[in-house]
Protein backbone atom coordinates (compact mmCIF):
# COMPACT_ATOMS: atom_id res chain seq x y z
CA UNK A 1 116.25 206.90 110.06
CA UNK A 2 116.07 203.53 108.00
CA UNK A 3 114.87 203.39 104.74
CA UNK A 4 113.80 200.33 103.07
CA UNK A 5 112.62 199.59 99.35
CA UNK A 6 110.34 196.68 98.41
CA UNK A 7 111.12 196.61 94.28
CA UNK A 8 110.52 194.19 91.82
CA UNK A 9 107.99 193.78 88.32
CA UNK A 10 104.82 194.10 88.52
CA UNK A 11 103.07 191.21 90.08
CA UNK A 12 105.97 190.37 92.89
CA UNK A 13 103.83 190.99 95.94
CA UNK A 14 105.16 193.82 97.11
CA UNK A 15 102.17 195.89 98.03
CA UNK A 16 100.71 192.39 99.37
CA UNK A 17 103.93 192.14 101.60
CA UNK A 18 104.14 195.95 102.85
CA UNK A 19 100.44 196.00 103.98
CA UNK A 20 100.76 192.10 105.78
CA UNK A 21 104.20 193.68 106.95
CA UNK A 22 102.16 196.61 108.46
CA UNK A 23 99.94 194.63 110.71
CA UNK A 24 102.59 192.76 111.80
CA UNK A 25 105.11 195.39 112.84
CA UNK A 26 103.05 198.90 113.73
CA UNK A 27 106.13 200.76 114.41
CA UNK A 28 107.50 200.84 110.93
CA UNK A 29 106.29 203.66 108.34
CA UNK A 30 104.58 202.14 105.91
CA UNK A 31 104.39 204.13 102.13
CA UNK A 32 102.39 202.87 99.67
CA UNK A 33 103.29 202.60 95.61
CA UNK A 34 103.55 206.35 94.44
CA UNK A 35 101.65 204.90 91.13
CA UNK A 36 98.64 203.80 93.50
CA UNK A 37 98.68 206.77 95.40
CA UNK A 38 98.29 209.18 91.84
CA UNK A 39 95.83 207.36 90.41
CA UNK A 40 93.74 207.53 93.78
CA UNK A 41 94.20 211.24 94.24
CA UNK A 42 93.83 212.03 90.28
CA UNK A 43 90.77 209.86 90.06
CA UNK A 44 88.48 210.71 93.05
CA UNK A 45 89.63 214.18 93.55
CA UNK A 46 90.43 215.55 89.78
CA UNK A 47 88.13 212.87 88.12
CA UNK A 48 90.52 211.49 85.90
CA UNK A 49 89.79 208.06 84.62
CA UNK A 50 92.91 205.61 84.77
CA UNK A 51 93.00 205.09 81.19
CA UNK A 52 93.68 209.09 80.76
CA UNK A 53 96.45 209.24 83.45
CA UNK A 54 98.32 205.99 81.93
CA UNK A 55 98.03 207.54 78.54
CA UNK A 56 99.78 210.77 79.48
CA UNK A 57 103.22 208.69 81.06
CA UNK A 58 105.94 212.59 81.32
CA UNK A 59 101.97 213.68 83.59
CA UNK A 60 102.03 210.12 85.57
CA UNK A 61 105.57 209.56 85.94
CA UNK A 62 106.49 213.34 86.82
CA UNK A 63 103.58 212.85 89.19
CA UNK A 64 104.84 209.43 91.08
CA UNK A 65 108.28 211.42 91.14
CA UNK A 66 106.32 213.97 93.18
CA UNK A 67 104.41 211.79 95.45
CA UNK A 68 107.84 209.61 96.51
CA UNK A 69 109.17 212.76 97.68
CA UNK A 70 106.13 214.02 99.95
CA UNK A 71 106.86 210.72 101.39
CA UNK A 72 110.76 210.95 101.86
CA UNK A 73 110.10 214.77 103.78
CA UNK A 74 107.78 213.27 105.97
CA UNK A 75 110.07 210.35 107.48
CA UNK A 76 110.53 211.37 110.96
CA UNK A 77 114.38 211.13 112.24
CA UNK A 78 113.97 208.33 114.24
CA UNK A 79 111.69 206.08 112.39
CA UNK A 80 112.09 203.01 110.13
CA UNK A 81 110.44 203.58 106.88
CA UNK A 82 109.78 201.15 104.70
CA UNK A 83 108.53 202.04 100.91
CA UNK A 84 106.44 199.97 97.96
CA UNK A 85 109.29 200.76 95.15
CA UNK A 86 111.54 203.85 95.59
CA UNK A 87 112.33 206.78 93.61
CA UNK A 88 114.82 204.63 91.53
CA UNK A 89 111.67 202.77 90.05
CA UNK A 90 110.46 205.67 88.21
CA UNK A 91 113.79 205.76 86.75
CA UNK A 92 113.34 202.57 84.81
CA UNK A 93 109.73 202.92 84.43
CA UNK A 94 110.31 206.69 82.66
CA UNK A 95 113.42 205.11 80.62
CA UNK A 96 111.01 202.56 79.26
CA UNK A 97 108.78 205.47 78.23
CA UNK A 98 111.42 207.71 76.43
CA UNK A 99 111.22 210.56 79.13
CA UNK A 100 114.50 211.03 79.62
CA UNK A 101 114.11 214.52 81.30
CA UNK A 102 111.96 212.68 83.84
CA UNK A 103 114.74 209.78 84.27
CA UNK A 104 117.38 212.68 84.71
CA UNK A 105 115.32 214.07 87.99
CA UNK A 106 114.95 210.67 89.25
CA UNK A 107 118.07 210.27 89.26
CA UNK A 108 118.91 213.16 91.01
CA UNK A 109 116.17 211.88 93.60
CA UNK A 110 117.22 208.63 93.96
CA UNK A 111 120.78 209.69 95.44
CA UNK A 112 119.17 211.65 97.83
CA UNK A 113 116.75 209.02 99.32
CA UNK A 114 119.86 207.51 100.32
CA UNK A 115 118.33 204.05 100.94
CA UNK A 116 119.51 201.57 103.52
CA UNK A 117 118.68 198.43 101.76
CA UNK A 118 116.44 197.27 99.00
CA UNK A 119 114.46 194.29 98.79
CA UNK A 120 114.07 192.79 95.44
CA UNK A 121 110.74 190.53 95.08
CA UNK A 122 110.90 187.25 92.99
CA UNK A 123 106.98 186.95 90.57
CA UNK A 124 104.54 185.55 92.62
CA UNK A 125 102.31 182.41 91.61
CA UNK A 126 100.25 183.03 88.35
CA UNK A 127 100.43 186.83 86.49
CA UNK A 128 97.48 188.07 86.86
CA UNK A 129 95.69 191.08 85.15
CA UNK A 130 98.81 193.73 84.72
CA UNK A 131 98.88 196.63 82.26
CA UNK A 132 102.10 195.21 81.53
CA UNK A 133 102.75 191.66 79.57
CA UNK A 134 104.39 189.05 81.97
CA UNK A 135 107.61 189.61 78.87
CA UNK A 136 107.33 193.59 79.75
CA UNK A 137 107.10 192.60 83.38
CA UNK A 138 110.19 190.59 83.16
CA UNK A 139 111.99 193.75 81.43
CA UNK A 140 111.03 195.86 84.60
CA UNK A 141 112.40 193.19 86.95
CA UNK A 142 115.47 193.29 85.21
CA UNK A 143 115.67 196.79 84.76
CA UNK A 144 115.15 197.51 88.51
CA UNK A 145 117.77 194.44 89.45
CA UNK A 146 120.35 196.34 87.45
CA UNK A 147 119.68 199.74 88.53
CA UNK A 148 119.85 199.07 92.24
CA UNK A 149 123.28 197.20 91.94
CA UNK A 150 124.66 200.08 89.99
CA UNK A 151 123.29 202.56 92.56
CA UNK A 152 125.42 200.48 94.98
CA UNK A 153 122.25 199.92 97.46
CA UNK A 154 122.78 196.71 99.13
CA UNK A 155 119.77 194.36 97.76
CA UNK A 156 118.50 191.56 98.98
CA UNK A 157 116.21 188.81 96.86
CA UNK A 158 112.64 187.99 98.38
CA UNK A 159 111.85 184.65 97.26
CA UNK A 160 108.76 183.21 96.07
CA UNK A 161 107.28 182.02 99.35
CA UNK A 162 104.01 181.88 101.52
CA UNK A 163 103.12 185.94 102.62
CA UNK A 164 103.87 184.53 106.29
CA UNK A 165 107.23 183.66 105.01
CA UNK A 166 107.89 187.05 103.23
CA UNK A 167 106.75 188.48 106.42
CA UNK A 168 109.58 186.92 108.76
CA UNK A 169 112.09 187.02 106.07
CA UNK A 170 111.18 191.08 105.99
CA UNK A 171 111.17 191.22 109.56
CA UNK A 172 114.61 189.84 110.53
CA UNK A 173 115.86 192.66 107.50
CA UNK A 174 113.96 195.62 109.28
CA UNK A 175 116.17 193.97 112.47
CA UNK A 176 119.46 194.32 110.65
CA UNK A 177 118.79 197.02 109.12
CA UNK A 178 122.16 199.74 109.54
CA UNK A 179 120.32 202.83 111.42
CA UNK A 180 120.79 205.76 108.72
């Protein structure tokens, strides 16, 4: 199997450029954000408003921790998976928060994934709406960079270009990819 992380801060198109990525290649696994995925589940099935999951971050990140690794088990042998931020993310994310104990586990996690190759996405355009401030945002980038290259995952820098561009430039990666 081939495993594949889109990472960056928040507002680097990677959610854009996994579902445009979709469409375009069918055959690759697709996994969505574990952060989108809690707040969907907690919100329409427990009724939790977003505001009470983001205030509780050992509950949300402990929870994302969870959700990347339904989605690790269920890559198939032979497939080519390709995830919106890895397990490694809510390293930085829970180091930010003080929840070390979380960090620790991620940790753990994150050598297991044993990912291929990550892709590091350069901000998009304008920042938008974020819970984050574009200076926190920048922290996160940095964060992430750093992590990755001490993890020894070879990463590779999506520049700022048109969707159709991020597209191709993911593309020819998924090609090269080494074949876990």
């Amino acid at each position: 199997m081939t495993k594949i992380v889109l990472t960056g801060g928040p507002h680097t198109g990677k959610t854009s450029l996994l579902e445009a990525y979709a469409r375009f290649d069918p055959t690759v696994v697709a996994f969505p954000e574990p952060a989108s995925v809690v707040l969907a589940e907690h919100h329409g099935e427990k009724g939790y408003s977003v505001d009470e999951l983001i205030a509780n971050p050992e509950q949300f990140c402990g929870a994302c921790l969870e959700v990347a690794h339904r989605q690790h088990q269920s890559v198939a042998d032979d497939s080519i998976a390709v995830f919106d931020r890895g397990v490694a993310d809510t390293i930085v994310y829970a180091q930010m928060a003080g929840l070390d104990g979380i960090a620790d586990r991620a940790a753990q996690s994150a050598k297991i994934a044993a990912y291929d190759t990550v892709i590091l996405c350069e901000f998009v355009g304008t920042y938008g709406e974020r819970f984050e401030t574009i200076e926190q945002a920048m922290e996160i980038h940095q964060r992430l960079a750093q992590l990755y290259k001490e993890l020894g995952i070879r990463t590779i820098t999506m520049p700022d270009v048109a969707i159709s561009e991020r597209v191709g430039i993911l593309h020819q990666i998924v090609k090269q990819a080494p074949k876990g």
